[in-house]
N, C-alpha and C. Protein backbone atom coordinates (compact mmCIF):
# COMPACT_ATOMS: atom_id res chain seq x y z
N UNK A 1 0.85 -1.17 0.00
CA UNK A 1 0.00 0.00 0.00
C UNK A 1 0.89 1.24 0.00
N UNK A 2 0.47 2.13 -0.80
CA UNK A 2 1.00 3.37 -0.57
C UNK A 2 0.46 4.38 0.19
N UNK A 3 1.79 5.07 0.65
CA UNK A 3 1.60 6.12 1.38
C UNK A 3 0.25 7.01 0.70
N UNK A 4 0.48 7.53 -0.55
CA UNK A 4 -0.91 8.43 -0.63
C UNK A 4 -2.30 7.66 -0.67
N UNK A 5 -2.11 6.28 -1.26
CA UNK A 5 -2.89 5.98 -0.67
C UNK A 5 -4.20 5.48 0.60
N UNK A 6 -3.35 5.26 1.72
CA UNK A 6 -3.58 5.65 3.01
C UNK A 6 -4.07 7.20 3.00
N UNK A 7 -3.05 8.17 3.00
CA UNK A 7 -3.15 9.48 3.11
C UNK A 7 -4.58 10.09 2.56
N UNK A 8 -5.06 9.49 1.32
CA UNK A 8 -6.38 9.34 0.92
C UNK A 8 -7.29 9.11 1.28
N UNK A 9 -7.09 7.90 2.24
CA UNK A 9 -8.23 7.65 3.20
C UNK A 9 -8.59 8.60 4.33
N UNK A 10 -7.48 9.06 4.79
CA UNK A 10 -7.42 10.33 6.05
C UNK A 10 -8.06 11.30 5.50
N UNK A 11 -8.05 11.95 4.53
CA UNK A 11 -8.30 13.34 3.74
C UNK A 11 -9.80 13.34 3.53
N UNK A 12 -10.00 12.04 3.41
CA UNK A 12 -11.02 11.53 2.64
C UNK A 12 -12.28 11.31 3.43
N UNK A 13 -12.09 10.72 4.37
CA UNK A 13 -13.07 10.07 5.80
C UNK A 13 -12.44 10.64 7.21
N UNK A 14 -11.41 11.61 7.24
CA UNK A 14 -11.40 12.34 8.55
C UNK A 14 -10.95 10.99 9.72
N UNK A 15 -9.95 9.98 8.75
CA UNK A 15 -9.61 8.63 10.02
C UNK A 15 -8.60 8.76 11.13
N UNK A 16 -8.60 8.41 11.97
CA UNK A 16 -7.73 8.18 13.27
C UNK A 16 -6.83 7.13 12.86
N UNK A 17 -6.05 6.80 12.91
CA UNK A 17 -4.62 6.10 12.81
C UNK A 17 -5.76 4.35 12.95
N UNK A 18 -6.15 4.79 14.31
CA UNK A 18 -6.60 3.00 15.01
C UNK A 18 -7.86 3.13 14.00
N UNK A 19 -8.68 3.96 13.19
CA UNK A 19 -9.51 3.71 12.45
C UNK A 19 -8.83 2.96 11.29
N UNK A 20 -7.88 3.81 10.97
CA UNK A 20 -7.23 2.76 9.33
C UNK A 20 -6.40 1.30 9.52
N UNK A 21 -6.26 1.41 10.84
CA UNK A 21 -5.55 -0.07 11.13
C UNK A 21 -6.85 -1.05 11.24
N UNK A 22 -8.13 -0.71 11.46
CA UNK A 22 -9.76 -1.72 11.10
C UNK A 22 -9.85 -1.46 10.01
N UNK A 23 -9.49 -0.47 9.07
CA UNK A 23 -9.91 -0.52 7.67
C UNK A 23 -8.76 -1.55 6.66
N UNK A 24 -7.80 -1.37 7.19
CA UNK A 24 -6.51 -1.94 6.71
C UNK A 24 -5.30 -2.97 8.14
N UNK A 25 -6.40 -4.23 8.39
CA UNK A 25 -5.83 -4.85 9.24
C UNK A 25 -4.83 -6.01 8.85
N UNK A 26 -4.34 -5.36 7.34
CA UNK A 26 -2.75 -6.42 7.07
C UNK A 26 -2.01 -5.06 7.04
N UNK A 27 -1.90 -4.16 7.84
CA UNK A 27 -0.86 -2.90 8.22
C UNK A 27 -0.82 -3.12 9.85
N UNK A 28 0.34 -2.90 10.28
CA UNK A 28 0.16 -2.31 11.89
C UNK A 28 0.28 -1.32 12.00
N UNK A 29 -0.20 -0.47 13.30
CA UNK A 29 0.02 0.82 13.59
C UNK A 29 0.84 1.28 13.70
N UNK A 30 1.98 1.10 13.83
CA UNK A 30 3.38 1.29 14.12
C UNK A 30 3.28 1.87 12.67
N UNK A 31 2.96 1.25 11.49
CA UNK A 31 3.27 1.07 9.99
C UNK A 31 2.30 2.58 9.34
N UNK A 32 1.18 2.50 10.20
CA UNK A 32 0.36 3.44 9.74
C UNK A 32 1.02 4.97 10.21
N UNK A 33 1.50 4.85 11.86
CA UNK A 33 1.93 6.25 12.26
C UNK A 33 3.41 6.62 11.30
N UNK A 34 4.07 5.54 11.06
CA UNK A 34 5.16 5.91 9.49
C UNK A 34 4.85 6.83 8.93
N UNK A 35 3.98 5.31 8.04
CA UNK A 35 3.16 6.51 6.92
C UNK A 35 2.61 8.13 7.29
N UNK A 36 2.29 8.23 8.31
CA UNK A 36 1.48 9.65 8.65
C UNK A 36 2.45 10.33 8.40
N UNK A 37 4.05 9.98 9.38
CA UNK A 37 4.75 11.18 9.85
C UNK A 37 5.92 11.13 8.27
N UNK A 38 5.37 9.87 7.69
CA UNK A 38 6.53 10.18 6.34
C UNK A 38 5.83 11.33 5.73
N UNK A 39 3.97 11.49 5.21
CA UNK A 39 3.32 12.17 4.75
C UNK A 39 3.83 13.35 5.26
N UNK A 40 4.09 14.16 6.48
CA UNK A 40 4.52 15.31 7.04
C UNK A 40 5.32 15.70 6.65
N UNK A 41 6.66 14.62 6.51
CA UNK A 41 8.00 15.13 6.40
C UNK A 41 7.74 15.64 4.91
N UNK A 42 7.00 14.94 3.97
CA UNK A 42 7.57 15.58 2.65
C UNK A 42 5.56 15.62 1.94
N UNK A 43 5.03 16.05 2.52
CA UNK A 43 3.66 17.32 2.02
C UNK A 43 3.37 17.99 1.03
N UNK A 44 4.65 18.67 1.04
CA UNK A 44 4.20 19.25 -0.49
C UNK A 44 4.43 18.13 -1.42
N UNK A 45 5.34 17.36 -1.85
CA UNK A 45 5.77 16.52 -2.85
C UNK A 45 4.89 15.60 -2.79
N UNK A 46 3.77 14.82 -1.71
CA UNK A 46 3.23 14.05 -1.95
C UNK A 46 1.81 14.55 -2.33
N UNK A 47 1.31 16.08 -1.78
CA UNK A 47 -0.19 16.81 -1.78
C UNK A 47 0.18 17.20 -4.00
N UNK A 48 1.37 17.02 -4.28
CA UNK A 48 1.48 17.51 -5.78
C UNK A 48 0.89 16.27 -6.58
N UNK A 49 1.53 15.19 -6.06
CA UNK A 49 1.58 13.82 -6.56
C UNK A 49 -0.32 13.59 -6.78
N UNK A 50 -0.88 13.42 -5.65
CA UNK A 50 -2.12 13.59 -4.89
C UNK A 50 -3.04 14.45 -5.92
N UNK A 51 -2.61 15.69 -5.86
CA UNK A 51 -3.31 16.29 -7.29
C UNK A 51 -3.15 15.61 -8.54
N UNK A 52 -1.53 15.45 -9.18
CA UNK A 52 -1.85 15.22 -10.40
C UNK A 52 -2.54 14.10 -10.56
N UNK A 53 -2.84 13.47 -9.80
CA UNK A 53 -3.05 12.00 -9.92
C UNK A 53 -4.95 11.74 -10.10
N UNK A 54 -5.48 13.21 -8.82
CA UNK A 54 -7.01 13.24 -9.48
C UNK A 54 -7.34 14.03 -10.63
N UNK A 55 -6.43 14.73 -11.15
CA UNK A 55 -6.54 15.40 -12.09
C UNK A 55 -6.61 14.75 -13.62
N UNK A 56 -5.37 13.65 -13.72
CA UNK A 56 -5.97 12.71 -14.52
C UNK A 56 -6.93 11.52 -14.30
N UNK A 57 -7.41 11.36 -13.32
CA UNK A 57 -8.37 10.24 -13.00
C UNK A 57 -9.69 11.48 -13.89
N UNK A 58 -9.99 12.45 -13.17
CA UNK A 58 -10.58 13.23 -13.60
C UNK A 58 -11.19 13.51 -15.49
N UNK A 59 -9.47 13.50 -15.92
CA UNK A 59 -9.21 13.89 -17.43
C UNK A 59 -10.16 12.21 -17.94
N UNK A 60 -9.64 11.50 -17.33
CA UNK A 60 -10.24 9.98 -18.03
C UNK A 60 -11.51 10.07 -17.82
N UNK A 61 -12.45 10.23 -16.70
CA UNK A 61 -13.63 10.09 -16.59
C UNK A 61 -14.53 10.84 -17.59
N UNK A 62 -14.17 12.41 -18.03
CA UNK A 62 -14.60 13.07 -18.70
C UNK A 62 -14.87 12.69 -20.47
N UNK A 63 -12.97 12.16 -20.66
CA UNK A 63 -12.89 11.32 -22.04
C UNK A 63 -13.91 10.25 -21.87
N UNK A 64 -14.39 9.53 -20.75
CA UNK A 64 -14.69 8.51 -21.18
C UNK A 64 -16.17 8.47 -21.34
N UNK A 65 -17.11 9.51 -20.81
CA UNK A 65 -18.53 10.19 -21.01
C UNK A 65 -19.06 9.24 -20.31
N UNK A 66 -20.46 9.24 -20.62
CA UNK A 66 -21.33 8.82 -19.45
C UNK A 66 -21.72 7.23 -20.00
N UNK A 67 -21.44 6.13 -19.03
CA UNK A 67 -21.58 5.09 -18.89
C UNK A 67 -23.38 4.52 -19.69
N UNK A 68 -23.20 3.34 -20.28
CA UNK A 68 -24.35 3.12 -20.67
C UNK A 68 -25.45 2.91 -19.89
N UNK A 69 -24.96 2.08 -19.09
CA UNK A 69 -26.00 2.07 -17.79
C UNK A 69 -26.33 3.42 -17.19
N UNK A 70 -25.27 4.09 -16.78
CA UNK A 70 -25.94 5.65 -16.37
C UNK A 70 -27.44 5.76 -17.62
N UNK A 71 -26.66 6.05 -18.45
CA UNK A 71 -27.64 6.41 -19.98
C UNK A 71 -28.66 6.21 -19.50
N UNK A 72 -28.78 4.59 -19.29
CA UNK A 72 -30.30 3.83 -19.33
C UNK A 72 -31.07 3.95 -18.37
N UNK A 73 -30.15 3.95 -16.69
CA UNK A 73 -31.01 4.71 -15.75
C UNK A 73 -31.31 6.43 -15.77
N UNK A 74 -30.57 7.39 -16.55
CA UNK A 74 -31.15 8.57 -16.44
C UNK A 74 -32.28 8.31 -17.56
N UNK A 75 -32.11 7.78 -19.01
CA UNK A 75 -33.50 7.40 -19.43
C UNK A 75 -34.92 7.36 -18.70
N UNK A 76 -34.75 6.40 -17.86
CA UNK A 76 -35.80 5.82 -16.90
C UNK A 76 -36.09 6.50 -16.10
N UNK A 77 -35.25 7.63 -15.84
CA UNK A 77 -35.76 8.87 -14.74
C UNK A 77 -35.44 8.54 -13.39
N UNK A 78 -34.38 7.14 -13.56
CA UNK A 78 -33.82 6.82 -12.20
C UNK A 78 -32.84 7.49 -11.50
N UNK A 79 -32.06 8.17 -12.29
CA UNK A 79 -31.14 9.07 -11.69
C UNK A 79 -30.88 10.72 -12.56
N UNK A 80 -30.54 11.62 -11.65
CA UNK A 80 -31.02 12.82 -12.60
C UNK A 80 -29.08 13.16 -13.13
């Protein structure tokens, strides 16, 4: 697992260390407070990483338009 990935989860759901060690119980805490205080030491370089990274998740979703199933449930008036 990666560090931003963890770090994702924190940002993400507001977790406590002993929360991500129940979400992720093949890590120990020892492993998780690492990860936190590696995230600190170097912040900017990983909050850059972190962006570019939804930025193209982003770029793909857009290229990739709206799912057929979406289609068929906004058809149906199931989802707006």
């Amino acid at each position: 697992m990666k560090v931003v990935e963890l770090i994702t989860s924190v940002k993400a759901y507001q977790l406590s260390p002993e929360e991500l060690l129940e979400i992720y119980p093949h890590l120990t805490l020892s492993k998780i407070y690492s990860a936190l205080a590696y995230y600190w030491d170097n912040k900017q370089e990983l909050d850059t990483d972190m962006q570019r990274r939804f930025e193209y998740a982003e770029k793909l979703r857009l290229e990739a338009g709206e799912s057929p199933l979406a289609k068929k449930l906004r058809d149906r008036g199931l989802i707006k």
